[in-house]
PDB file of N, CA and C in Angstrom:
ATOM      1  N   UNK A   1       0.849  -1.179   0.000  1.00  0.00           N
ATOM      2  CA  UNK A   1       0.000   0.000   0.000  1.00  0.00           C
ATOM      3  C   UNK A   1       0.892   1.239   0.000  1.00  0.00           C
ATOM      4  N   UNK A   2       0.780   2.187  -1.111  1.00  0.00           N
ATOM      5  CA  UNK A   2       1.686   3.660  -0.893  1.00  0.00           C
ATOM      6  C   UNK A   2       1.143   4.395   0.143  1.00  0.00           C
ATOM      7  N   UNK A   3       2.452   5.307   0.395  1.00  0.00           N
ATOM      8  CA  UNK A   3       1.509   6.119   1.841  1.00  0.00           C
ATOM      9  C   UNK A   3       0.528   7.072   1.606  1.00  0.00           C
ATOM     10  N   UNK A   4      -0.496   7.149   2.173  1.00  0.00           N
ATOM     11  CA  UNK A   4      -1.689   7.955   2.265  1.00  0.00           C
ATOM     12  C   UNK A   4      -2.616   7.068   1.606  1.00  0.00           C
ATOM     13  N   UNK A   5      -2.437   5.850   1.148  1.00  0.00           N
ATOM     14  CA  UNK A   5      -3.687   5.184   0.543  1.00  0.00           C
ATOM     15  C   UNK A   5      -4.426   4.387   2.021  1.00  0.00           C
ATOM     16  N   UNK A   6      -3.933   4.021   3.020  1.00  0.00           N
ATOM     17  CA  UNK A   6      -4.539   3.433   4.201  1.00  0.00           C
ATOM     18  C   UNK A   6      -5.612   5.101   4.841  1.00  0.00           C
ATOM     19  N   UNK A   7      -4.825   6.139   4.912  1.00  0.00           N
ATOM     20  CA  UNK A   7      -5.946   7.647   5.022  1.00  0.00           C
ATOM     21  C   UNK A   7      -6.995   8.011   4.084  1.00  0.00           C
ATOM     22  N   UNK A   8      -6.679   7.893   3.005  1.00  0.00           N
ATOM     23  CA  UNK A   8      -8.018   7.524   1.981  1.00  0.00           C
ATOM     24  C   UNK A   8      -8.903   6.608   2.163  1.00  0.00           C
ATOM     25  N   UNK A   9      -8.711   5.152   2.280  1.00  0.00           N
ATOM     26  CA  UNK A   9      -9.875   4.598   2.302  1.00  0.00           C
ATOM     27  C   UNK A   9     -10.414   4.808   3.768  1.00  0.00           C
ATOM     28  N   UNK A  10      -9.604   4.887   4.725  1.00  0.00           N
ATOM     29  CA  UNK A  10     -10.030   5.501   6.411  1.00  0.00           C
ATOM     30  C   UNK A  10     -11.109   6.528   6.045  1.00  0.00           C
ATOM     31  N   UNK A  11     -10.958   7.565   5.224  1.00  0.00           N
ATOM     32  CA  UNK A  11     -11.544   8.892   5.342  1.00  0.00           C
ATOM     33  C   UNK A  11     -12.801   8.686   4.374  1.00  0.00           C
ATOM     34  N   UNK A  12     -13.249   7.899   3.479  1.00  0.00           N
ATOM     35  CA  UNK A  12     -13.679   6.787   2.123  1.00  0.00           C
ATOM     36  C   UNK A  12     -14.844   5.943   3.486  1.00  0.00           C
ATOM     37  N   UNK A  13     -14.473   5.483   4.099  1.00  0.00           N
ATOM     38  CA  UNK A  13     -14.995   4.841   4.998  1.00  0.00           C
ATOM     39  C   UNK A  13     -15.666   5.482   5.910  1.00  0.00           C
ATOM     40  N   UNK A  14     -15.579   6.486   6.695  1.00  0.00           N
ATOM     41  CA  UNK A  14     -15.975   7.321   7.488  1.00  0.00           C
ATOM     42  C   UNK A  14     -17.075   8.290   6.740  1.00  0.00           C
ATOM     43  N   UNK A  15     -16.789   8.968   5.371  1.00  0.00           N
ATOM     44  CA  UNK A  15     -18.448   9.270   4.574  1.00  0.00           C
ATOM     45  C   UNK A  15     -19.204   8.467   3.969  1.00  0.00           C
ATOM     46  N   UNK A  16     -19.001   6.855   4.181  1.00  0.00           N
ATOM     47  CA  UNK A  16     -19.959   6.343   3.899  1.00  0.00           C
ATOM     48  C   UNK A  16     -20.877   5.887   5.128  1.00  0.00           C
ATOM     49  N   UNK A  17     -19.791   5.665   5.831  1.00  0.00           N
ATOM     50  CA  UNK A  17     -20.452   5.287   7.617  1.00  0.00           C
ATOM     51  C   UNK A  17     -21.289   6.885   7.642  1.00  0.00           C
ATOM     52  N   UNK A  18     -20.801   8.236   7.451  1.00  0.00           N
ATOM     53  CA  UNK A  18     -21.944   8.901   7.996  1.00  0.00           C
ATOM     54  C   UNK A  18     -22.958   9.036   7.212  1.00  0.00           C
ATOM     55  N   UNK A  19     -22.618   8.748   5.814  1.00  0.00           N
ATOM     56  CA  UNK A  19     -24.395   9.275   5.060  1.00  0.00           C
ATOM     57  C   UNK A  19     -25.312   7.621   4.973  1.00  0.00           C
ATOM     58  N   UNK A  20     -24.531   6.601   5.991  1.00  0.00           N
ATOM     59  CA  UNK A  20     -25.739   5.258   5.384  1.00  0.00           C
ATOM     60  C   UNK A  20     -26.305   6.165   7.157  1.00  0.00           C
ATOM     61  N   UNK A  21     -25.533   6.948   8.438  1.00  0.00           N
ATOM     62  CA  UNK A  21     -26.501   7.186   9.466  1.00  0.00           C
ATOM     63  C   UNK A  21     -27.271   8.193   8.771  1.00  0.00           C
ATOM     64  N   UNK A  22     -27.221   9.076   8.392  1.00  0.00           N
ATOM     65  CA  UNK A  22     -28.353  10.209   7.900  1.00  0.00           C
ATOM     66  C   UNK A  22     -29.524   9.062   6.797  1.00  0.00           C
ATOM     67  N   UNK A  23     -29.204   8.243   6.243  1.00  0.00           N
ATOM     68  CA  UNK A  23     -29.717   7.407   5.718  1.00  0.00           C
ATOM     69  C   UNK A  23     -31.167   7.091   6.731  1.00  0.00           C
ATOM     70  N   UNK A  24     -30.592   6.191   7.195  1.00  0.00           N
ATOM     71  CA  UNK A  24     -31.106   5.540   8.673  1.00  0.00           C
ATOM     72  C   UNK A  24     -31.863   6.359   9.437  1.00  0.00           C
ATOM     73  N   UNK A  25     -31.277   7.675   9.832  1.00  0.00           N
ATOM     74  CA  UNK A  25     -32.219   8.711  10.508  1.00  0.00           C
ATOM     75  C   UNK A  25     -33.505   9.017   9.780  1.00  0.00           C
ATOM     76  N   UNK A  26     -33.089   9.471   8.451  1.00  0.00           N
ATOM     77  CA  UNK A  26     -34.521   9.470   7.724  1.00  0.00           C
ATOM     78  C   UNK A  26     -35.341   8.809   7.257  1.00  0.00           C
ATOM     79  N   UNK A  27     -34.851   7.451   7.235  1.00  0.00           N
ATOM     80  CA  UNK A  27     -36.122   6.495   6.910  1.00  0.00           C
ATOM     81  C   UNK A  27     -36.691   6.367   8.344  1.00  0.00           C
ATOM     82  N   UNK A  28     -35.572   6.386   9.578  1.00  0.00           N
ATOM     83  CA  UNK A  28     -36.815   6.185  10.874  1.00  0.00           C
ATOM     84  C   UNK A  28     -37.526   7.595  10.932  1.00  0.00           C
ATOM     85  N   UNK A  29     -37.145   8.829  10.492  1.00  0.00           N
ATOM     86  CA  UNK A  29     -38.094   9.711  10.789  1.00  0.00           C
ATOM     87  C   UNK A  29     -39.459   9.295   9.709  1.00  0.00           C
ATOM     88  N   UNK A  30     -39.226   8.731   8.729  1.00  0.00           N
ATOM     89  CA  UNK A  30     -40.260   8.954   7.905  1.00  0.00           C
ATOM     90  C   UNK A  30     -40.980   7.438   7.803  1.00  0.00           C
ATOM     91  N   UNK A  31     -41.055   6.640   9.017  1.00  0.00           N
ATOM     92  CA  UNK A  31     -41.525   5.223   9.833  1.00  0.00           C
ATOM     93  C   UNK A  31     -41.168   4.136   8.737  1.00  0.00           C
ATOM     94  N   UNK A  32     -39.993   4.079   7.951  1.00  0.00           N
ATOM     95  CA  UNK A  32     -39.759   3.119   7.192  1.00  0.00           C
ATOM     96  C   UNK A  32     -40.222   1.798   8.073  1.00  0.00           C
ATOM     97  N   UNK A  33     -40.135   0.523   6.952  1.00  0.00           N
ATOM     98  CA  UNK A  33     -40.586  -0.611   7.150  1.00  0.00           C
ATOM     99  C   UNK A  33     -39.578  -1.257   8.017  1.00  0.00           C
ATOM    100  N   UNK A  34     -39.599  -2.411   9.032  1.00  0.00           N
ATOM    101  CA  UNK A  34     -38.209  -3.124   9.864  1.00  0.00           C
ATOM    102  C   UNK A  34     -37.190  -3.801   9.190  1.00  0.00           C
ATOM    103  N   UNK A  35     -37.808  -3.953   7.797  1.00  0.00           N
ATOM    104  CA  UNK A  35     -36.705  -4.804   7.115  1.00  0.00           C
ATOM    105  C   UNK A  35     -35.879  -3.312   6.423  1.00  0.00           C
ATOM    106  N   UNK A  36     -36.454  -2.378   6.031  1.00  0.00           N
ATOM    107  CA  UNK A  36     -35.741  -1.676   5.318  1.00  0.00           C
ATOM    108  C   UNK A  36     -34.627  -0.600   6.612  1.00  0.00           C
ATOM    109  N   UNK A  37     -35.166  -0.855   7.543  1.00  0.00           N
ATOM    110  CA  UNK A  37     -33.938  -0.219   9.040  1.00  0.00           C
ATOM    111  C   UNK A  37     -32.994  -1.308   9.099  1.00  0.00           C
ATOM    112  N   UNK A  38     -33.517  -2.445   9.469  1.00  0.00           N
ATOM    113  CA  UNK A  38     -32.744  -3.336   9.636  1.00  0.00           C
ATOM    114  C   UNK A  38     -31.575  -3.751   8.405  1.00  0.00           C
ATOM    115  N   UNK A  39     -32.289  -3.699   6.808  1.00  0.00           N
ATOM    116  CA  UNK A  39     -30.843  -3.291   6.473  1.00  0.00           C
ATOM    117  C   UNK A  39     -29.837  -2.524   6.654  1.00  0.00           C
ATOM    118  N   UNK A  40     -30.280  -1.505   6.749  1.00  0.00           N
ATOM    119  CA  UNK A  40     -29.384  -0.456   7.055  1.00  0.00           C
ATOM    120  C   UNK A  40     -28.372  -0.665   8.613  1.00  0.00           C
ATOM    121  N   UNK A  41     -28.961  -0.872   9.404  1.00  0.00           N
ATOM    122  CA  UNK A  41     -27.963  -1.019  10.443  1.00  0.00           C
ATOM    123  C   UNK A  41     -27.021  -2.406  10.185  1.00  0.00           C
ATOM    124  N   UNK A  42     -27.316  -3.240   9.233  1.00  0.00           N
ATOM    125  CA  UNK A  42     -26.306  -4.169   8.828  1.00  0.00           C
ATOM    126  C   UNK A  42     -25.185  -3.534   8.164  1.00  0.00           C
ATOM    127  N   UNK A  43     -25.788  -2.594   7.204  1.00  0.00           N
ATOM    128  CA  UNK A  43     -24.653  -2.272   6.461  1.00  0.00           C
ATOM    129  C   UNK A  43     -23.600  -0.950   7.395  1.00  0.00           C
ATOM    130  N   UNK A  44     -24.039  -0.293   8.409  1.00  0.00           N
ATOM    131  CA  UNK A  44     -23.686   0.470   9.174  1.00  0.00           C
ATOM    132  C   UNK A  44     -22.616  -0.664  10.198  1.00  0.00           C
ATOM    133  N   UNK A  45     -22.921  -1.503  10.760  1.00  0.00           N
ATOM    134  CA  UNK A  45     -22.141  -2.698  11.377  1.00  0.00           C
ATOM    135  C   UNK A  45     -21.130  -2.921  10.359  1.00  0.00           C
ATOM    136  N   UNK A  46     -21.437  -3.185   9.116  1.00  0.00           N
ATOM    137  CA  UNK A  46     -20.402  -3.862   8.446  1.00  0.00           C
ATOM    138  C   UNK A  46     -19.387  -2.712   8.282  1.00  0.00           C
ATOM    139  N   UNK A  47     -19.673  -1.859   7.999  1.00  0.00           N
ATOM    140  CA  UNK A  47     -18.854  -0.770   7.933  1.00  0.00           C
ATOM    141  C   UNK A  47     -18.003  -0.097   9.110  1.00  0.00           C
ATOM    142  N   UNK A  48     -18.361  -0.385  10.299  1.00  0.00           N
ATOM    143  CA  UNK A  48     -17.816  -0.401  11.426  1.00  0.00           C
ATOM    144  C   UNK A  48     -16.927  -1.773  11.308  1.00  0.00           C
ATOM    145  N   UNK A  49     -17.043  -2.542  11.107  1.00  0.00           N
ATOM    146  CA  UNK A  49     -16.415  -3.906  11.458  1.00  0.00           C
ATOM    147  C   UNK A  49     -15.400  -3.492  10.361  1.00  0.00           C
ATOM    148  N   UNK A  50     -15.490  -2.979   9.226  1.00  0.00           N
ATOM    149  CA  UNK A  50     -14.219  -2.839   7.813  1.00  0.00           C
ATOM    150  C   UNK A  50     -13.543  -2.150   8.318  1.00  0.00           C
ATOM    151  N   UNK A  51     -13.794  -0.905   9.173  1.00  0.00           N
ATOM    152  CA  UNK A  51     -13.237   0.279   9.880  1.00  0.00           C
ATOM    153  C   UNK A  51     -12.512  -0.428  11.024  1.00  0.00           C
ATOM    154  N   UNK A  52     -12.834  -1.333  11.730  1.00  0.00           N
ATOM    155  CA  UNK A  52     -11.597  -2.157  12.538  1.00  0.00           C
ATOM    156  C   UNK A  52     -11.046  -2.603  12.562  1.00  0.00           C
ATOM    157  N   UNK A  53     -10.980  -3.629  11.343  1.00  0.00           N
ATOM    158  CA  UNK A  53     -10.054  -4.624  10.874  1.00  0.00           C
ATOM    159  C   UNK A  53      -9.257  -3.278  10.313  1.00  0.00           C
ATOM    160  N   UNK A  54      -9.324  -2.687   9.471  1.00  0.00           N
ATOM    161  CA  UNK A  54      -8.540  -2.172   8.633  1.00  0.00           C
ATOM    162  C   UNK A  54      -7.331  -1.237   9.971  1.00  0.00           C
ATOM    163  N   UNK A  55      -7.768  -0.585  11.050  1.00  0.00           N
ATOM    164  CA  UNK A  55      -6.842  -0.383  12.050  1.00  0.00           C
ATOM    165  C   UNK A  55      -6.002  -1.591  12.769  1.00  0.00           C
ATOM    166  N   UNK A  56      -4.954  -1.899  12.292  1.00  0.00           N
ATOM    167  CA  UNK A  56      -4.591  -2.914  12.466  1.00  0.00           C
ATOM    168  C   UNK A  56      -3.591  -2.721  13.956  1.00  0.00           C
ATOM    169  N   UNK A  57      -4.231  -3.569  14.762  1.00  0.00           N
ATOM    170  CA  UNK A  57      -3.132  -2.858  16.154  1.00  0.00           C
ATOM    171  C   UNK A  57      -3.843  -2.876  17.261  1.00  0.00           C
ATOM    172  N   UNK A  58      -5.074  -1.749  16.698  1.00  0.00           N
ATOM    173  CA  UNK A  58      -5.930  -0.977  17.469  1.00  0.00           C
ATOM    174  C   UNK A  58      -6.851  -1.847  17.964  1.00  0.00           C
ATOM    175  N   UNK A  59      -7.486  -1.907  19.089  1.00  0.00           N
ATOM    176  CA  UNK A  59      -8.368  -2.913  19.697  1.00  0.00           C
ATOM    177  C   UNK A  59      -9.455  -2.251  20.551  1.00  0.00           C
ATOM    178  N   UNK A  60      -9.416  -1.048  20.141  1.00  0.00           N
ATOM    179  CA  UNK A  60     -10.347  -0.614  20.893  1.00  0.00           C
ATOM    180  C   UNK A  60     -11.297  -0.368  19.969  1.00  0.00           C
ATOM    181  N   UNK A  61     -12.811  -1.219  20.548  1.00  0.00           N
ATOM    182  CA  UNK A  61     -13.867  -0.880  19.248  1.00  0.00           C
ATOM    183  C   UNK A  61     -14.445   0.974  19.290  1.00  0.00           C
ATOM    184  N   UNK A  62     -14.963   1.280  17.892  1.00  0.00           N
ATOM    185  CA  UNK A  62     -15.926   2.435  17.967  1.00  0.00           C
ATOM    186  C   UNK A  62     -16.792   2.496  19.266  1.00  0.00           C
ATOM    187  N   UNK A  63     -17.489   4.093  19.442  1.00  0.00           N
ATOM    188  CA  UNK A  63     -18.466   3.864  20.369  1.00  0.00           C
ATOM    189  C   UNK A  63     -19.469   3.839  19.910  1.00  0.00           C
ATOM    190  N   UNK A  64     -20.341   3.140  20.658  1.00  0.00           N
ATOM    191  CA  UNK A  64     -21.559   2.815  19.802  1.00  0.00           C
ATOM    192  C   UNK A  64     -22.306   4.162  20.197  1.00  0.00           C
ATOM    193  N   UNK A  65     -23.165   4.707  18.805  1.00  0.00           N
ATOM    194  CA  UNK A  65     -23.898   5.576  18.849  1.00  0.00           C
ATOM    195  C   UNK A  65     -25.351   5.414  18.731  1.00  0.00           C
ATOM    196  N   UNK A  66     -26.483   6.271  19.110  1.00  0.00           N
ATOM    197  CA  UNK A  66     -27.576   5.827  19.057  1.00  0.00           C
ATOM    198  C   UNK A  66     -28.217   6.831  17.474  1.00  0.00           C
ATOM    199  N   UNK A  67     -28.461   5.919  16.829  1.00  0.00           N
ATOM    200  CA  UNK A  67     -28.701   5.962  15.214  1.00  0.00           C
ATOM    201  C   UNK A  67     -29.934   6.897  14.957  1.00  0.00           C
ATOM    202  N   UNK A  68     -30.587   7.542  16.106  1.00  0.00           N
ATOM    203  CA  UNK A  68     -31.822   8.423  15.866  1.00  0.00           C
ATOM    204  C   UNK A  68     -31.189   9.953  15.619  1.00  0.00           C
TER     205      UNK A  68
END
């Protein structure tokens, strides 16, 4: 990996983690269906989980936030 390509996908990762939460916020404001939240917090997990592995070292998980 050249340097600054591990800060790219870090930073690559972090606007997708925040627009699938604005995602998420607005389908619960606007009473989406449980399957269509419940995807979403899968793909919000998975994206947290890519975001940890990829800190390699680091062992301390994210904090969990409340998605409203």
């Amino acid at each position: 990996m050249k340097a600054g390509e591990g800060m790219l996908k870090n930073r690559e990762h972090c606007i997708r983690l925040g627009a699938l939460k604005v995602r998420y916020r607005q389908a619960w404001e606007r009473k989406a269906s449980s399957c269509e939240l419940a995807a979403l917090i899968s793909d919000i997990e998975k994206l947290e989980r890519d975001q940890l592995s990829d800190r390699k070292g680091n062992a301390t998980p994210p904090a969990k936030e409340l998605y409203l």
